[in-house]
PDB file of N, CA and C in Angstrom:
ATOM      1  N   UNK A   1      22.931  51.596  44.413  1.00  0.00           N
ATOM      2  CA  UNK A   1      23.105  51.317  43.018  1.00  0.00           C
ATOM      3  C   UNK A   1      23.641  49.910  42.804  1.00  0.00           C
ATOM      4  N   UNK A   2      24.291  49.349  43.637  1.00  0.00           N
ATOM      5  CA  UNK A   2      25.182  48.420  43.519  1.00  0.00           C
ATOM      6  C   UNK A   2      23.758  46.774  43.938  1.00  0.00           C
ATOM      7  N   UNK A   3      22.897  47.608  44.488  1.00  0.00           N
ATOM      8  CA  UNK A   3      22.277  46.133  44.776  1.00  0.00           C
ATOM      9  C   UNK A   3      21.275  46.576  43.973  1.00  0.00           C
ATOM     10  N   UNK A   4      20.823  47.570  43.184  1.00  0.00           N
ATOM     11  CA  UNK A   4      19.730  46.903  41.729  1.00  0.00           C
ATOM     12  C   UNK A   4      20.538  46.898  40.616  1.00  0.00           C
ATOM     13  N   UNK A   5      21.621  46.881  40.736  1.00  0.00           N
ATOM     14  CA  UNK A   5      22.156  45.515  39.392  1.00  0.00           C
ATOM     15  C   UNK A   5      22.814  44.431  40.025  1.00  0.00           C
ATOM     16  N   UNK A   6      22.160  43.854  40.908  1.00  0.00           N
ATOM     17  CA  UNK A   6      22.153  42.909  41.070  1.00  0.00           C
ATOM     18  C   UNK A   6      21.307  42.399  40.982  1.00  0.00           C
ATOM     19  N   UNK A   7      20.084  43.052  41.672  1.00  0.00           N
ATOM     20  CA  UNK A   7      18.607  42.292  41.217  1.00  0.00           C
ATOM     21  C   UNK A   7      18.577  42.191  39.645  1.00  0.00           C
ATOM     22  N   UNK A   8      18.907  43.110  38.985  1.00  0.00           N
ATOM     23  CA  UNK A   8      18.901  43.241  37.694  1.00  0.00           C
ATOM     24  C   UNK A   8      18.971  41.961  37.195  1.00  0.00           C
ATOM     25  N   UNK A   9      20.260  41.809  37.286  1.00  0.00           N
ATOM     26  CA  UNK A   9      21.296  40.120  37.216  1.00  0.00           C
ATOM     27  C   UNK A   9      20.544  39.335  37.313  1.00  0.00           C
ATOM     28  N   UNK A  10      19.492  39.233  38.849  1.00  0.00           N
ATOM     29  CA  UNK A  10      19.299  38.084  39.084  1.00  0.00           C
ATOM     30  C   UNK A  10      17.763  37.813  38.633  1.00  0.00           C
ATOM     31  N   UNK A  11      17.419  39.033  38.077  1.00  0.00           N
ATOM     32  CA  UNK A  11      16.405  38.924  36.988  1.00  0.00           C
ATOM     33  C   UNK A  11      16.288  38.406  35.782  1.00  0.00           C
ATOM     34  N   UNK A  12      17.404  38.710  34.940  1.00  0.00           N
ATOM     35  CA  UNK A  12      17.915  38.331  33.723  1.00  0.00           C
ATOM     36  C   UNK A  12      18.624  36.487  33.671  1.00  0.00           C
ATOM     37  N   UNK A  13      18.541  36.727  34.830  1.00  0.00           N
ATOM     38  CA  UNK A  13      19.465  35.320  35.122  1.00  0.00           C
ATOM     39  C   UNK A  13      17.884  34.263  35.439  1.00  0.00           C
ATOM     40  N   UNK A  14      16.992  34.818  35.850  1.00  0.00           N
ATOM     41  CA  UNK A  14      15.838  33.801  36.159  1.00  0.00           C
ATOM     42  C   UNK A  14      14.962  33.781  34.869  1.00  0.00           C
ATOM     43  N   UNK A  15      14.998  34.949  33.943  1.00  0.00           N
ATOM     44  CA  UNK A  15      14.669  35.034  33.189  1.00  0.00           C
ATOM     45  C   UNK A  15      15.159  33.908  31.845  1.00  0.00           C
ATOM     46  N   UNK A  16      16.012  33.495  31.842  1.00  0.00           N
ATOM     47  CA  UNK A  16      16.907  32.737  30.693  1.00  0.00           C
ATOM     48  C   UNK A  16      16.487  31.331  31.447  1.00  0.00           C
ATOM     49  N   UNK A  17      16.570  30.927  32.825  1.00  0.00           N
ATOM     50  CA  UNK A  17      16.455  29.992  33.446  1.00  0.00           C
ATOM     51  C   UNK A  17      15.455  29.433  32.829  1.00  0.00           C
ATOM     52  N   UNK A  18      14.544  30.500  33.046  1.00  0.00           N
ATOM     53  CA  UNK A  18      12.832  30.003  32.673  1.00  0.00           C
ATOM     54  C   UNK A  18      12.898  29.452  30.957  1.00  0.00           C
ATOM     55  N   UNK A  19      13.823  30.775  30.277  1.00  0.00           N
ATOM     56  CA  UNK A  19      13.473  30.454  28.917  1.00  0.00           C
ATOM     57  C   UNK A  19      13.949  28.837  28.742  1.00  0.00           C
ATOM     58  N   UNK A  20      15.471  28.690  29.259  1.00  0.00           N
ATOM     59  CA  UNK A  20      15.775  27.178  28.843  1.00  0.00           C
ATOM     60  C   UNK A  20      14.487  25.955  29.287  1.00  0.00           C
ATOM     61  N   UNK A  21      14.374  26.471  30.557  1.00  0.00           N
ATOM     62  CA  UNK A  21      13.485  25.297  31.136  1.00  0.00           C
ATOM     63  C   UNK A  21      12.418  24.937  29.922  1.00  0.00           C
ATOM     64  N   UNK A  22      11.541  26.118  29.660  1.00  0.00           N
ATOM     65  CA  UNK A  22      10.677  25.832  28.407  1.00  0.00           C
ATOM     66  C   UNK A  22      11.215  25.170  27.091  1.00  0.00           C
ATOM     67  N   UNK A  23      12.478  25.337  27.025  1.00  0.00           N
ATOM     68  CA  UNK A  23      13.289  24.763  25.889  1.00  0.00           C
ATOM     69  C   UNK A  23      13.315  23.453  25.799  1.00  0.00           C
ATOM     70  N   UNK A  24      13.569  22.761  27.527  1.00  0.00           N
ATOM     71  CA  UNK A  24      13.896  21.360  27.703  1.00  0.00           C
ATOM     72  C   UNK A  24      12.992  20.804  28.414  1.00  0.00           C
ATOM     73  N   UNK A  25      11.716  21.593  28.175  1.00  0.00           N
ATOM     74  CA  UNK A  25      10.936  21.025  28.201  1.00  0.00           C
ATOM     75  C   UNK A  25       9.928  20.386  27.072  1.00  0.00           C
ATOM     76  N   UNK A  26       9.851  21.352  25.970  1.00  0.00           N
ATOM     77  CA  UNK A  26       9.883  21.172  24.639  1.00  0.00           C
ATOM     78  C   UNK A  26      10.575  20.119  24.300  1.00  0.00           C
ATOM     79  N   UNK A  27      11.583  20.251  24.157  1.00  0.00           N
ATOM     80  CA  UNK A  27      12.202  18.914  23.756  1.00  0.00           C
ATOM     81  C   UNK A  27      11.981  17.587  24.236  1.00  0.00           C
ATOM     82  N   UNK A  28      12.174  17.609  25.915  1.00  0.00           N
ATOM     83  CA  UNK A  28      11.645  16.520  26.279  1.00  0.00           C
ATOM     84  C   UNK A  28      10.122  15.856  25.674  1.00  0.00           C
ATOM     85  N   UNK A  29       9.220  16.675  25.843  1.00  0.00           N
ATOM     86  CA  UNK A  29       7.861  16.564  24.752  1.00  0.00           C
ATOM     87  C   UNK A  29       8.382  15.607  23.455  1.00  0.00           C
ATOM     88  N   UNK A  30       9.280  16.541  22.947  1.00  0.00           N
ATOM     89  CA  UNK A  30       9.086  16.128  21.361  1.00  0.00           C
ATOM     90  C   UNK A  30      10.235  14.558  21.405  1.00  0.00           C
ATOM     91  N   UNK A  31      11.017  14.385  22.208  1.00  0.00           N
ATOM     92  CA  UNK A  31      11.517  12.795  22.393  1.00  0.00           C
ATOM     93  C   UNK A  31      10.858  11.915  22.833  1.00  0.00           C
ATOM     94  N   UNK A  32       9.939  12.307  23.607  1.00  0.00           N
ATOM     95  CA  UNK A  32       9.004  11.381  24.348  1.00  0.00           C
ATOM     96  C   UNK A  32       7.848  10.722  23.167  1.00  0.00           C
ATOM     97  N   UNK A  33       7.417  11.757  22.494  1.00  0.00           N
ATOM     98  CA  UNK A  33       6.259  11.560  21.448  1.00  0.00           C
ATOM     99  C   UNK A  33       7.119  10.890  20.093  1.00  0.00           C
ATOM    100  N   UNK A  34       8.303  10.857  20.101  1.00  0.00           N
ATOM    101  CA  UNK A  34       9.084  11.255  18.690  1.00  0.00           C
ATOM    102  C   UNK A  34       8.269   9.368  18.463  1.00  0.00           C
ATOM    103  N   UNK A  35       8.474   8.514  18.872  1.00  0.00           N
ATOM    104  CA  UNK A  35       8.159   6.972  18.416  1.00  0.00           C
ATOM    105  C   UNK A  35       6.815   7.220  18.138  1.00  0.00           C
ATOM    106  N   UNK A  36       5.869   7.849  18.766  1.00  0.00           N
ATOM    107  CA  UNK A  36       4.304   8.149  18.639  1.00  0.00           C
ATOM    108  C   UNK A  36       4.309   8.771  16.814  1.00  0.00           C
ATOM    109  N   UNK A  37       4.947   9.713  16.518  1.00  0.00           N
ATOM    110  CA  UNK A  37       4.782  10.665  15.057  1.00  0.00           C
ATOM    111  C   UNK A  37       5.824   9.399  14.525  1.00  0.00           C
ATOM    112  N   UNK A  38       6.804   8.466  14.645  1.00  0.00           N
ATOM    113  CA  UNK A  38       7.078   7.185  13.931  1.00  0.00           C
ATOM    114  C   UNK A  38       5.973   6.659  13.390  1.00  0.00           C
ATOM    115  N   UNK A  39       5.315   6.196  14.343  1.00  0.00           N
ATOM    116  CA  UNK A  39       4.308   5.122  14.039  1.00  0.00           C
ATOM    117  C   UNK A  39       3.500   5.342  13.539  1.00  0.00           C
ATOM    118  N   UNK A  40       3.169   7.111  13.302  1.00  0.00           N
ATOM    119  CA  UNK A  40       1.636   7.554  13.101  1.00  0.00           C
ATOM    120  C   UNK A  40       2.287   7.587  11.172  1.00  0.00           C
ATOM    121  N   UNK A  41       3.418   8.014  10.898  1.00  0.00           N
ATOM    122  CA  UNK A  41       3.664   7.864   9.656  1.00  0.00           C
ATOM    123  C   UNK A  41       3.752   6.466   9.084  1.00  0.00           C
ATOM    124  N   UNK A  42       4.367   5.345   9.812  1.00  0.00           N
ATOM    125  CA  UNK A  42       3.989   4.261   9.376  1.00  0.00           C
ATOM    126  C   UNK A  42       2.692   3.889   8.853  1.00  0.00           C
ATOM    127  N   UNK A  43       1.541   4.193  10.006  1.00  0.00           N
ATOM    128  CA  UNK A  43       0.341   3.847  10.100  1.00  0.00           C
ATOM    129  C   UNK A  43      -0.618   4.583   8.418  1.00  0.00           C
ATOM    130  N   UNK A  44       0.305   5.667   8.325  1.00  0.00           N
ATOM    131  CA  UNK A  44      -0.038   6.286   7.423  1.00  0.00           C
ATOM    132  C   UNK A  44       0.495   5.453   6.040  1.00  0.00           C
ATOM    133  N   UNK A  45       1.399   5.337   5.983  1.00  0.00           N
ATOM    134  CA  UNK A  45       1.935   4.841   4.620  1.00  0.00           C
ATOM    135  C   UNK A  45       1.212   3.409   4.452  1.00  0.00           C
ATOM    136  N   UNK A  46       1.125   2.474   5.442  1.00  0.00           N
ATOM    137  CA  UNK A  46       0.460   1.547   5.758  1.00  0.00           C
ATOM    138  C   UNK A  46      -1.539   1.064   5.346  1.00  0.00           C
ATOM    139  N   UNK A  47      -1.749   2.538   5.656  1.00  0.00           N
ATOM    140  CA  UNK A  47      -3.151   2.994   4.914  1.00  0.00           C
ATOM    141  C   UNK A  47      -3.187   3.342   3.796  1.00  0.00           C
ATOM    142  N   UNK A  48      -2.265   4.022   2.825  1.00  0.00           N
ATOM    143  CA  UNK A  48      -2.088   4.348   1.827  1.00  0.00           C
ATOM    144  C   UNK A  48      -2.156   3.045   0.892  1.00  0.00           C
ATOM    145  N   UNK A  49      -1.212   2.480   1.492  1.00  0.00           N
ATOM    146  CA  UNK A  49      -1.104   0.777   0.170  1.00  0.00           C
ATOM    147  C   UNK A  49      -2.244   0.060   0.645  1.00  0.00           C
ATOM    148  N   UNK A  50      -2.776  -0.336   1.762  1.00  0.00           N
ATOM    149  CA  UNK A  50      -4.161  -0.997   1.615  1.00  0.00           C
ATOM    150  C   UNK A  50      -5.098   0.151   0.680  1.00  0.00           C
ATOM    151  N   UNK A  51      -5.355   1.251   0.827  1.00  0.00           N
ATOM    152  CA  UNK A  51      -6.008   1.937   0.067  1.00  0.00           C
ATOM    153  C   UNK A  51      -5.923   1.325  -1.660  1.00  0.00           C
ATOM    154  N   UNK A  52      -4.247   1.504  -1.996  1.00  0.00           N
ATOM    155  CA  UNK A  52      -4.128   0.730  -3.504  1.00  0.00           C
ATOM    156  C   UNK A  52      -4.477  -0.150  -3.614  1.00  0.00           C
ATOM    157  N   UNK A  53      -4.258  -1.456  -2.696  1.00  0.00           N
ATOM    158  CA  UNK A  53      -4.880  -2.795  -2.986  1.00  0.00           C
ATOM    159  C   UNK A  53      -6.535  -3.203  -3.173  1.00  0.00           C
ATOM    160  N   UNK A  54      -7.087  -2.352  -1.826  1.00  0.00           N
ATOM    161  CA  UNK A  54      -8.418  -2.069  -2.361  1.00  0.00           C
ATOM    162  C   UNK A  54      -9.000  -1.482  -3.186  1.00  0.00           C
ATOM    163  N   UNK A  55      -8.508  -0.803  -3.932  1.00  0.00           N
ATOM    164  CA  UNK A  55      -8.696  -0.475  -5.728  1.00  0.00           C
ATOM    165  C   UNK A  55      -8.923  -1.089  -6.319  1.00  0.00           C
ATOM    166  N   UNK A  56      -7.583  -1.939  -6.016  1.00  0.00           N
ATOM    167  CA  UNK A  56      -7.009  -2.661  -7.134  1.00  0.00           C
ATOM    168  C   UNK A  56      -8.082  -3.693  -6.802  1.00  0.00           C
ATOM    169  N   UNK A  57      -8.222  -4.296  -5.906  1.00  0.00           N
ATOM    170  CA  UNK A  57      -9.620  -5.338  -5.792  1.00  0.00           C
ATOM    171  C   UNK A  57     -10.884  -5.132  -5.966  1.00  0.00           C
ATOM    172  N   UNK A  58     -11.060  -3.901  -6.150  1.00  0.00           N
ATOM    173  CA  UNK A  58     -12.416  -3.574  -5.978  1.00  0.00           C
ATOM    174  C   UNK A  58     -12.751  -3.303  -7.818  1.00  0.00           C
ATOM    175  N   UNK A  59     -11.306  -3.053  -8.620  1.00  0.00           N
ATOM    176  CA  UNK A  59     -11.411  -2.880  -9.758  1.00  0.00           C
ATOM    177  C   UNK A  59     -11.398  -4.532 -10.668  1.00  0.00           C
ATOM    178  N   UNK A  60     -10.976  -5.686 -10.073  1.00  0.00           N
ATOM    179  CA  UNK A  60     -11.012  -6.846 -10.313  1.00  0.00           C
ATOM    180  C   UNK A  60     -12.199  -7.192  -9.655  1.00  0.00           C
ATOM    181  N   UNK A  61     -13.017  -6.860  -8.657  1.00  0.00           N
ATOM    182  CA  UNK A  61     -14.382  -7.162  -8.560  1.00  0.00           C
ATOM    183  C   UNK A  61     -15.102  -7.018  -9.823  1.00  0.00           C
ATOM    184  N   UNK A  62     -14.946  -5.836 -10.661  1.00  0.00           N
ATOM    185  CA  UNK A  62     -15.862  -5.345 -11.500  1.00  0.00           C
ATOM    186  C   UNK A  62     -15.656  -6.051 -12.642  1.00  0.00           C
ATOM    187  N   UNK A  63     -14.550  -6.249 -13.173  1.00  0.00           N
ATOM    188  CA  UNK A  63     -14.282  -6.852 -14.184  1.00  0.00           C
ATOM    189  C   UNK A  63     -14.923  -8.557 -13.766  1.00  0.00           C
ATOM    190  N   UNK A  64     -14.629  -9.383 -13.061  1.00  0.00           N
ATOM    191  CA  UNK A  64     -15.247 -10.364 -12.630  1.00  0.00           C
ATOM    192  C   UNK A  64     -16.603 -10.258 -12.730  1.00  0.00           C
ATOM    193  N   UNK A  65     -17.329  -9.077 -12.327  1.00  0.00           N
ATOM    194  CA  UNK A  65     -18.905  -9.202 -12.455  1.00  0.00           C
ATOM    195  C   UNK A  65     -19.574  -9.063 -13.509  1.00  0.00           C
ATOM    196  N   UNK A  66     -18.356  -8.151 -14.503  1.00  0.00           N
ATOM    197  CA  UNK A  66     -19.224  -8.260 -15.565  1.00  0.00           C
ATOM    198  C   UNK A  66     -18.805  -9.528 -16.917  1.00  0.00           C
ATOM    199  N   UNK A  67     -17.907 -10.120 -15.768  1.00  0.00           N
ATOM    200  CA  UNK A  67     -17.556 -11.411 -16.677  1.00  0.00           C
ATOM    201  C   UNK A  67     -18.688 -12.473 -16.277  1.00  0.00           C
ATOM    202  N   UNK A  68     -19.211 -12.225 -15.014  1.00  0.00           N
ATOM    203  CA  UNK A  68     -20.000 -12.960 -14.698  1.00  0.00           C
ATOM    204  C   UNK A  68     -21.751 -12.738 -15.113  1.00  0.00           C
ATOM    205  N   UNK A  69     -21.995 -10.955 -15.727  1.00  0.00           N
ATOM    206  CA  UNK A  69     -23.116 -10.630 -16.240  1.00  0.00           C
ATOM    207  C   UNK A  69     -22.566 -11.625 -17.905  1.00  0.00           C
ATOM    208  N   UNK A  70     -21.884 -11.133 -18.592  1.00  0.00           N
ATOM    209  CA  UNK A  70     -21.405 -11.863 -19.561  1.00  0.00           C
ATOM    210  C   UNK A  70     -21.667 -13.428 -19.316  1.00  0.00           C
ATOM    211  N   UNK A  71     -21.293 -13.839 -18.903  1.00  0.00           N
ATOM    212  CA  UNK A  71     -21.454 -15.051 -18.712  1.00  0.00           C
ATOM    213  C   UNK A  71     -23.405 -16.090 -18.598  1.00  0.00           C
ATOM    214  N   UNK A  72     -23.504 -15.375 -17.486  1.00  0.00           N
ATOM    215  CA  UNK A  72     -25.373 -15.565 -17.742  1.00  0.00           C
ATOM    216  C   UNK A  72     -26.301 -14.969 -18.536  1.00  0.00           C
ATOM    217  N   UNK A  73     -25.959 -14.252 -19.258  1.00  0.00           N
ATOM    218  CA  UNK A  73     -27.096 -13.464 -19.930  1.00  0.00           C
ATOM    219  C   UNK A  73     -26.608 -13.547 -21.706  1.00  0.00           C
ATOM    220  N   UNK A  74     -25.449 -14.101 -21.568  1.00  0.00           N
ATOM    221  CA  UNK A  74     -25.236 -13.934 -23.192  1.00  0.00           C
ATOM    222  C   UNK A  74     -24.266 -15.682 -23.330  1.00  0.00           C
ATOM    223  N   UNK A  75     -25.434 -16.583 -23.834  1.00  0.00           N
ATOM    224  CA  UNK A  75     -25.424 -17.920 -24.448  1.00  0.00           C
ATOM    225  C   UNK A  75     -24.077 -18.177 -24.936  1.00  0.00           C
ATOM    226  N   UNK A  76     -23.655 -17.202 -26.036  1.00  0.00           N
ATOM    227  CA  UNK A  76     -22.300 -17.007 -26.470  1.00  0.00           C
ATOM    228  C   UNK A  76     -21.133 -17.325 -25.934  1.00  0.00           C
ATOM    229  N   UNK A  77     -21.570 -16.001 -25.250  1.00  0.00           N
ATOM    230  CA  UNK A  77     -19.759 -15.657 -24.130  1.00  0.00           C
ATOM    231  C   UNK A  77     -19.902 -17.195 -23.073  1.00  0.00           C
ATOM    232  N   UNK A  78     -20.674 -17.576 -22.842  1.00  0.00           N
ATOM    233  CA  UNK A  78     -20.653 -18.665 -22.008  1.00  0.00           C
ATOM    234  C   UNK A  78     -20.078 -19.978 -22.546  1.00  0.00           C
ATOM    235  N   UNK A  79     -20.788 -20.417 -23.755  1.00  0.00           N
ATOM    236  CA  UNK A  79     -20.080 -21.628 -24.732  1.00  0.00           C
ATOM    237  C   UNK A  79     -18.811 -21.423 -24.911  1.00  0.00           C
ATOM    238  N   UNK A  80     -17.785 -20.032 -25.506  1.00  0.00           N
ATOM    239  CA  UNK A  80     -16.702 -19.655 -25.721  1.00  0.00           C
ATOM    240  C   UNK A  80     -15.923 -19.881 -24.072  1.00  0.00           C
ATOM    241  N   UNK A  81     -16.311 -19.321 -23.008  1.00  0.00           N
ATOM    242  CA  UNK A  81     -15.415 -19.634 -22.134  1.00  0.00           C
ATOM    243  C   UNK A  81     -15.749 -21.055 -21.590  1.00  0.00           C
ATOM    244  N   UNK A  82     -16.690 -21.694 -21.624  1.00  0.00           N
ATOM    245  CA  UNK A  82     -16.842 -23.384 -21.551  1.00  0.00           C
ATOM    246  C   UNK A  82     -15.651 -24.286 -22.203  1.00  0.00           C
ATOM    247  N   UNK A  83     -15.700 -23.617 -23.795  1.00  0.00           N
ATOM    248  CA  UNK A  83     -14.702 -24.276 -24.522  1.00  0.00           C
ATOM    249  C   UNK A  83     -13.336 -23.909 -24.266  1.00  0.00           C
ATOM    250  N   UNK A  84     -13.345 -22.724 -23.920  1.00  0.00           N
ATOM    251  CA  UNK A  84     -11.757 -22.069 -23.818  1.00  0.00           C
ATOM    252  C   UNK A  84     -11.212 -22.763 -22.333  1.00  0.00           C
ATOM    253  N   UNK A  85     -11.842 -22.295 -21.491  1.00  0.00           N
ATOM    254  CA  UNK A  85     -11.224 -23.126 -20.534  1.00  0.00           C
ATOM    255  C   UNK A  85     -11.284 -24.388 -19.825  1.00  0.00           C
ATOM    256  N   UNK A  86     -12.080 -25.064 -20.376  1.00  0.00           N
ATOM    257  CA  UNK A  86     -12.417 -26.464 -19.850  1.00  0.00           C
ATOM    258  C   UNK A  86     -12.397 -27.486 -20.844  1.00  0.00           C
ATOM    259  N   UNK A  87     -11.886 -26.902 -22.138  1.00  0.00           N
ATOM    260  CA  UNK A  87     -11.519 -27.942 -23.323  1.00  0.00           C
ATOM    261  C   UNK A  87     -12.939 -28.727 -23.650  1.00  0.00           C
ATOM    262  N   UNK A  88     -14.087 -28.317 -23.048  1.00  0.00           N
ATOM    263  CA  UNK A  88     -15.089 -29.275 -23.818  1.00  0.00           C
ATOM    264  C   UNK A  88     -15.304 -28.567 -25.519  1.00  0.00           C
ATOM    265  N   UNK A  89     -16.438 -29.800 -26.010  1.00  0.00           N
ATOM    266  CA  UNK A  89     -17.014 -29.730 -27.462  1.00  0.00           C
ATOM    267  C   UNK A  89     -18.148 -30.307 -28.015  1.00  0.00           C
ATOM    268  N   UNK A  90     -18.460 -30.010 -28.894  1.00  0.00           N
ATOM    269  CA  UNK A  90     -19.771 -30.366 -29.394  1.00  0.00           C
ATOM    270  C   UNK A  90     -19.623 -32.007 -29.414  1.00  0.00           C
ATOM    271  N   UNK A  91     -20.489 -32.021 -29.683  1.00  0.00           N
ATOM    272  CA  UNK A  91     -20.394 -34.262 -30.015  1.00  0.00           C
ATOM    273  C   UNK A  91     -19.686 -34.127 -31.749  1.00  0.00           C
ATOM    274  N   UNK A  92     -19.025 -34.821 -31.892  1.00  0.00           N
ATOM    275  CA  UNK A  92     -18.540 -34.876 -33.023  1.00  0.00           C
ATOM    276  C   UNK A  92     -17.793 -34.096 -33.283  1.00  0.00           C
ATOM    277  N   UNK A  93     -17.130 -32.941 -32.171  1.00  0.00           N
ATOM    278  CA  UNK A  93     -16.011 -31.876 -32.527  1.00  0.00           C
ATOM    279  C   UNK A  93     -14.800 -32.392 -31.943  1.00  0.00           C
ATOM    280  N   UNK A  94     -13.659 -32.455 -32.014  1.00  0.00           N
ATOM    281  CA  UNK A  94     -12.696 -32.804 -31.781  1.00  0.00           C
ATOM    282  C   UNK A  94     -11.657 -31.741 -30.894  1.00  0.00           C
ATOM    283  N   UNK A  95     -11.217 -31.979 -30.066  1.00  0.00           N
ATOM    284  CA  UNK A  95     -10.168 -31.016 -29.159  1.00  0.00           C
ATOM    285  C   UNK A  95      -8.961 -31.091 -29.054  1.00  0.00           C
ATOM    286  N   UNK A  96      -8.234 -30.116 -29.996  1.00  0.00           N
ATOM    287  CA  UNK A  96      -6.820 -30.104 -29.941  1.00  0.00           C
ATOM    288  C   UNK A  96      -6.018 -29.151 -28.901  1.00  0.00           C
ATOM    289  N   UNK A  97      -4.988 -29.746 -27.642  1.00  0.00           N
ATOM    290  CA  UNK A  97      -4.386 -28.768 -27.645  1.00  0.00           C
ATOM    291  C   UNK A  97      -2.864 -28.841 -27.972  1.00  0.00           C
ATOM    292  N   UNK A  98      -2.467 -27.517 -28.122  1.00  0.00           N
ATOM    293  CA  UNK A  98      -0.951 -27.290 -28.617  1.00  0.00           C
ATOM    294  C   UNK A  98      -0.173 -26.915 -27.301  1.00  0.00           C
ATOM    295  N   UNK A  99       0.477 -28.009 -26.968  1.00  0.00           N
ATOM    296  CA  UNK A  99       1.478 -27.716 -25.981  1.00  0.00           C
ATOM    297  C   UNK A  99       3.034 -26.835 -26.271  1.00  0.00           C
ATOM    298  N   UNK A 100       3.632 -25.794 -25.371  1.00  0.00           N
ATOM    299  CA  UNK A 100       4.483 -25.085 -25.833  1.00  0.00           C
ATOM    300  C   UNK A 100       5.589 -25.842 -25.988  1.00  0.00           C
ATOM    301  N   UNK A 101       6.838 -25.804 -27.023  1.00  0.00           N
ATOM    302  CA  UNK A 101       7.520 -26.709 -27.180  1.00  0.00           C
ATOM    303  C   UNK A 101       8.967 -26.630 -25.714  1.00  0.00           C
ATOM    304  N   UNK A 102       8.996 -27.871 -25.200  1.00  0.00           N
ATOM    305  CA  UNK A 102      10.173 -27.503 -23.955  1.00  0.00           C
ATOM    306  C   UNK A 102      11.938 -26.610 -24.448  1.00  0.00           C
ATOM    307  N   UNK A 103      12.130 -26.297 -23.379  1.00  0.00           N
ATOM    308  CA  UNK A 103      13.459 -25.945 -23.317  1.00  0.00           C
ATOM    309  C   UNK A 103      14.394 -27.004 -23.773  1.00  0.00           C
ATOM    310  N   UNK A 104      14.511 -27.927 -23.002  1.00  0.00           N
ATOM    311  CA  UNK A 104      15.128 -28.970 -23.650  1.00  0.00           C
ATOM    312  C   UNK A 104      15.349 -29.438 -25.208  1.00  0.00           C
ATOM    313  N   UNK A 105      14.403 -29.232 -25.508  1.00  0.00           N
ATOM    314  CA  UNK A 105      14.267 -29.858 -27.015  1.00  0.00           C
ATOM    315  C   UNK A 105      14.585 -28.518 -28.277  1.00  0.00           C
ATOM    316  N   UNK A 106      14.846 -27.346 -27.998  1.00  0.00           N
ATOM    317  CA  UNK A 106      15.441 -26.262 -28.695  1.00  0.00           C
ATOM    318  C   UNK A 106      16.560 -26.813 -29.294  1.00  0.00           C
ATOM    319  N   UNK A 107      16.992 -26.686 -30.601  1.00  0.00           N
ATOM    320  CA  UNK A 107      18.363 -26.963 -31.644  1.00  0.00           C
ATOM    321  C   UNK A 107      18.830 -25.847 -30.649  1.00  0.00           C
ATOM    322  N   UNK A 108      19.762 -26.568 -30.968  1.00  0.00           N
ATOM    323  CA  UNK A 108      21.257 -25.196 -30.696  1.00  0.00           C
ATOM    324  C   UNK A 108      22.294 -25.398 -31.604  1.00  0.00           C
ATOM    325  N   UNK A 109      22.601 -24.255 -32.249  1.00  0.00           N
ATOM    326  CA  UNK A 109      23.370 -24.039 -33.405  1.00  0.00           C
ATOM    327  C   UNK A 109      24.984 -24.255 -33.309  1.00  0.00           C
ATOM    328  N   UNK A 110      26.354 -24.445 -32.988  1.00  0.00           N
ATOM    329  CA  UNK A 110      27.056 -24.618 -32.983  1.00  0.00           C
ATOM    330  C   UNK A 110      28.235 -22.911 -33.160  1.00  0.00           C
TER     331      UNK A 110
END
């Protein structure tokens, strides 16, 4: 009786052995990889904002193209941004611009 509870023991005792081992071994796993699932969330958040920016560019593509359909196909919109941004004019039209008044030159009241 006395030597199967001991085997018993030394059953229960190899038994827990094993369980820890799997424990620290697990763990070891998950420290070893832990910089790997870092980086993979970086990599992730990292994809996410190029994702926004390429939106965001791909939504300023469009507007550009159809500033640029605007632009060739309608006589109009073309003279208006000629004049608007490059200050030209007809012969005999005159070009004013209004500069904003400086900081400097603001009254100040007392």
């Amino acid at each position: 009786m006395h030597a199967m509870n001991v085997t018993t023991f030394w059953n229960h005792l190899s038994s827990v052995v094993v369980f820890l081992l799997f424990v620290l071994g697990g763990l070891a796993v998950g420290i070893w990889y832990l910089p790997e699932i870092q980086r993979n969330q970086e990599l992730q958040t990292e994809r996410l904002q190029l994702e926004r920016q390429l939106a965001a560019a791909q939504a300023h593509g469009r507007t550009l193209q159809a500033s640029l359909q605007a632009f060739t196909n309608n006589p109009d919109a073309a003279e208006r941004i000629i004049r608007e941004r490059f200050g030209f004019a007809r012969p005999g039209e005159v070009v004013v611009h209004f500069e904003p008044p400086a900081a400097e030159s603001a009254p100040t009241r007392p």
